[in-house]
N, C-alpha and C. Protein backbone atom coordinates (compact mmCIF):
# COMPACT_ATOMS: atom_id res chain seq x y z
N UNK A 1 93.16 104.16 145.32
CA UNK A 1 94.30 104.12 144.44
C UNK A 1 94.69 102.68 144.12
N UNK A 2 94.60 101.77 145.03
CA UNK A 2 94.59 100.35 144.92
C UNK A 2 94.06 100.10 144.02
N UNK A 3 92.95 100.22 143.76
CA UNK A 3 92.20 99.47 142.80
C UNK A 3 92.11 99.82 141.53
N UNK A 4 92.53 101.07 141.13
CA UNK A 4 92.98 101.78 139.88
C UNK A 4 93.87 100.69 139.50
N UNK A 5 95.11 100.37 140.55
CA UNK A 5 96.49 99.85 140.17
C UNK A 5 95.88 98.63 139.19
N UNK A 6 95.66 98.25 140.33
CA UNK A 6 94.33 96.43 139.97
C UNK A 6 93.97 96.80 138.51
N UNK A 7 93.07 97.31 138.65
CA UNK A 7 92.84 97.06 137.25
C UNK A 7 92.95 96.99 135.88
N UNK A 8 94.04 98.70 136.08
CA UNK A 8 95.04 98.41 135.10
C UNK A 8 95.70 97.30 134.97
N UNK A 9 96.18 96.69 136.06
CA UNK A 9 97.44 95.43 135.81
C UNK A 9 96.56 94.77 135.14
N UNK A 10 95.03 94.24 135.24
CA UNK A 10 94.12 93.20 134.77
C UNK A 10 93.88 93.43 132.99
N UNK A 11 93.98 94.94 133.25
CA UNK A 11 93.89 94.96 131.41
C UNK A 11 94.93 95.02 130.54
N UNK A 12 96.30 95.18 131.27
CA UNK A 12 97.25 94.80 130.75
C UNK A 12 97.37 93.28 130.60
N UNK A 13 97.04 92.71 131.31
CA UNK A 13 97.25 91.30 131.33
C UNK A 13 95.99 90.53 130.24
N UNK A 14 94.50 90.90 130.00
CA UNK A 14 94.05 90.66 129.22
C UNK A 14 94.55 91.19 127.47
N UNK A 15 94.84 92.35 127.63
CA UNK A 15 95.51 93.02 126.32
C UNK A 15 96.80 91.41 125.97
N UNK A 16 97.67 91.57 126.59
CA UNK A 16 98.76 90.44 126.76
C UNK A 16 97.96 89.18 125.82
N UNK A 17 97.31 88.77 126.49
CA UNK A 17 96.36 87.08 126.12
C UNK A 17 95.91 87.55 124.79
N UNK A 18 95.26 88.46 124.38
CA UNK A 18 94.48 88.86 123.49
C UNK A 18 95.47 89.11 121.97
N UNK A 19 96.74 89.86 122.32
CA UNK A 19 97.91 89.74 121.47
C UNK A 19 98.40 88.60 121.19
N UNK A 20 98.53 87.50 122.69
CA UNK A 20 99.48 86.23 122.15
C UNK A 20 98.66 85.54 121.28
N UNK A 21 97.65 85.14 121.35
CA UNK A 21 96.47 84.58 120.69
C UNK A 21 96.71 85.00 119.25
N UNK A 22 96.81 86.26 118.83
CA UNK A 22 96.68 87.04 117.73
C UNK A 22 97.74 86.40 116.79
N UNK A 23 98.90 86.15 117.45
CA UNK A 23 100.18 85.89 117.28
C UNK A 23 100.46 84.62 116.85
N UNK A 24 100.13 83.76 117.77
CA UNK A 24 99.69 82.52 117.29
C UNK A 24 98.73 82.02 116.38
N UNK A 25 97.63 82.77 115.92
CA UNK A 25 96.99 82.23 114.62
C UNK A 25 97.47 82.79 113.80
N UNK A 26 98.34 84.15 113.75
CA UNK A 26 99.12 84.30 112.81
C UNK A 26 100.06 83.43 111.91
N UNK A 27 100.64 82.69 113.36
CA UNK A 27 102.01 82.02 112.90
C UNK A 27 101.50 80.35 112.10
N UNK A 28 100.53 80.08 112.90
CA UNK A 28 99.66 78.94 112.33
C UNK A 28 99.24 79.15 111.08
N UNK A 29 99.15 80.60 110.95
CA UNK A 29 98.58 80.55 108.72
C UNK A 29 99.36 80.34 108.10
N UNK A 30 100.71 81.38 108.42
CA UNK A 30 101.94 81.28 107.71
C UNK A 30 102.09 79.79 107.46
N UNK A 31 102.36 79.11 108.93
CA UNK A 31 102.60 77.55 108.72
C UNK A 31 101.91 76.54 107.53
N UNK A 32 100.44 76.75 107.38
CA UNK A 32 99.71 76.49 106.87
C UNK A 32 99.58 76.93 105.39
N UNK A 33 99.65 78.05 105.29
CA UNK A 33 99.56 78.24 103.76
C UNK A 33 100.80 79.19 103.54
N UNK A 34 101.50 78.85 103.87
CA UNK A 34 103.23 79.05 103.46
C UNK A 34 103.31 78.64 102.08
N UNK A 35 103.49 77.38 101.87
CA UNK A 35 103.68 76.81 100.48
C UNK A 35 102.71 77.07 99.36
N UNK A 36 101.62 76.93 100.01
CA UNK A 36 100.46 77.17 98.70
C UNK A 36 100.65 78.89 98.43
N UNK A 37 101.13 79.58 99.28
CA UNK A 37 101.23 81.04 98.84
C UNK A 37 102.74 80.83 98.00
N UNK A 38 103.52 80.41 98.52
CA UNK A 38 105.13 80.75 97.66
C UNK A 38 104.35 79.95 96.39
N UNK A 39 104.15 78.92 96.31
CA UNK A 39 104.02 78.56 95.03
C UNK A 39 102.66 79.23 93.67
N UNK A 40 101.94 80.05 94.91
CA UNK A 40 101.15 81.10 93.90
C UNK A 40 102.12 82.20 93.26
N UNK A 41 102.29 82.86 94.32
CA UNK A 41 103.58 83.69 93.92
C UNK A 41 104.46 83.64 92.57
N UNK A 42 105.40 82.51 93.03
CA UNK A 42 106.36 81.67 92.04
C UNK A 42 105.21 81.66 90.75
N UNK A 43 104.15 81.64 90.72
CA UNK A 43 103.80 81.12 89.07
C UNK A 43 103.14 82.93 88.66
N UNK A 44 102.95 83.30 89.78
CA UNK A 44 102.81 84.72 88.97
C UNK A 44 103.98 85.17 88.49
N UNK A 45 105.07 85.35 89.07
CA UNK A 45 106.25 85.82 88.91
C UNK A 45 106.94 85.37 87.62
N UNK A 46 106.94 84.22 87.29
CA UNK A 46 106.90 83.42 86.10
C UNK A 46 106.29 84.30 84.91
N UNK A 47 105.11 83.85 85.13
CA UNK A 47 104.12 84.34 84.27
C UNK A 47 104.13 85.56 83.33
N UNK A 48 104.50 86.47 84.72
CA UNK A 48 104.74 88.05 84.52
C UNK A 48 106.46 88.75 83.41
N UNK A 49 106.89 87.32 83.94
CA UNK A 49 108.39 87.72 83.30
C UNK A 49 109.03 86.89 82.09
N UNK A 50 107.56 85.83 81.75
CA UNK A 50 108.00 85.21 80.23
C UNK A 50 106.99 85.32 79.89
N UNK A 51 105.69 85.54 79.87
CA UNK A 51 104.45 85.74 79.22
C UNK A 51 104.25 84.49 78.97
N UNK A 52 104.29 82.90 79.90
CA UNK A 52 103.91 82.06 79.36
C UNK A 52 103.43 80.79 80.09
N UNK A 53 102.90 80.35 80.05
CA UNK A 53 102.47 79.42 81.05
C UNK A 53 103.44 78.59 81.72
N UNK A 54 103.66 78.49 83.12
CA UNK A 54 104.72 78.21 83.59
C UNK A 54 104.30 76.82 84.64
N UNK A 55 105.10 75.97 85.25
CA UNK A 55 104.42 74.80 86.22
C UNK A 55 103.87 75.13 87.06
């Protein structure tokens, strides 16, 4: 029964690492292409709502 316990705790704890990781290159894209996305955005949005070439 011990070692059931064990190992579950071990794959909870790898699951854990495997999420934070996930989490963090997440937050690193956002960081990263934050601006170059709002400002894609912003010129579609433009675009879409005067039909005209926008900055």
């Amino acid at each position: 029964m011990g070692y059931l316990r064990t190992r579950r705790g071990q794959g909870l704890v790898e699951y854990s690492l495997i999420i934070s990781l996930i989490v963090v290159v997440v937050i690193l894209a956002v960081i990263l292409l934050g601006n170059q996305l709002k400002n894609t955005y912003q010129n579609i949005s433009c675009n879409v709502a005067t039909h005209q070439n926008c900055p």
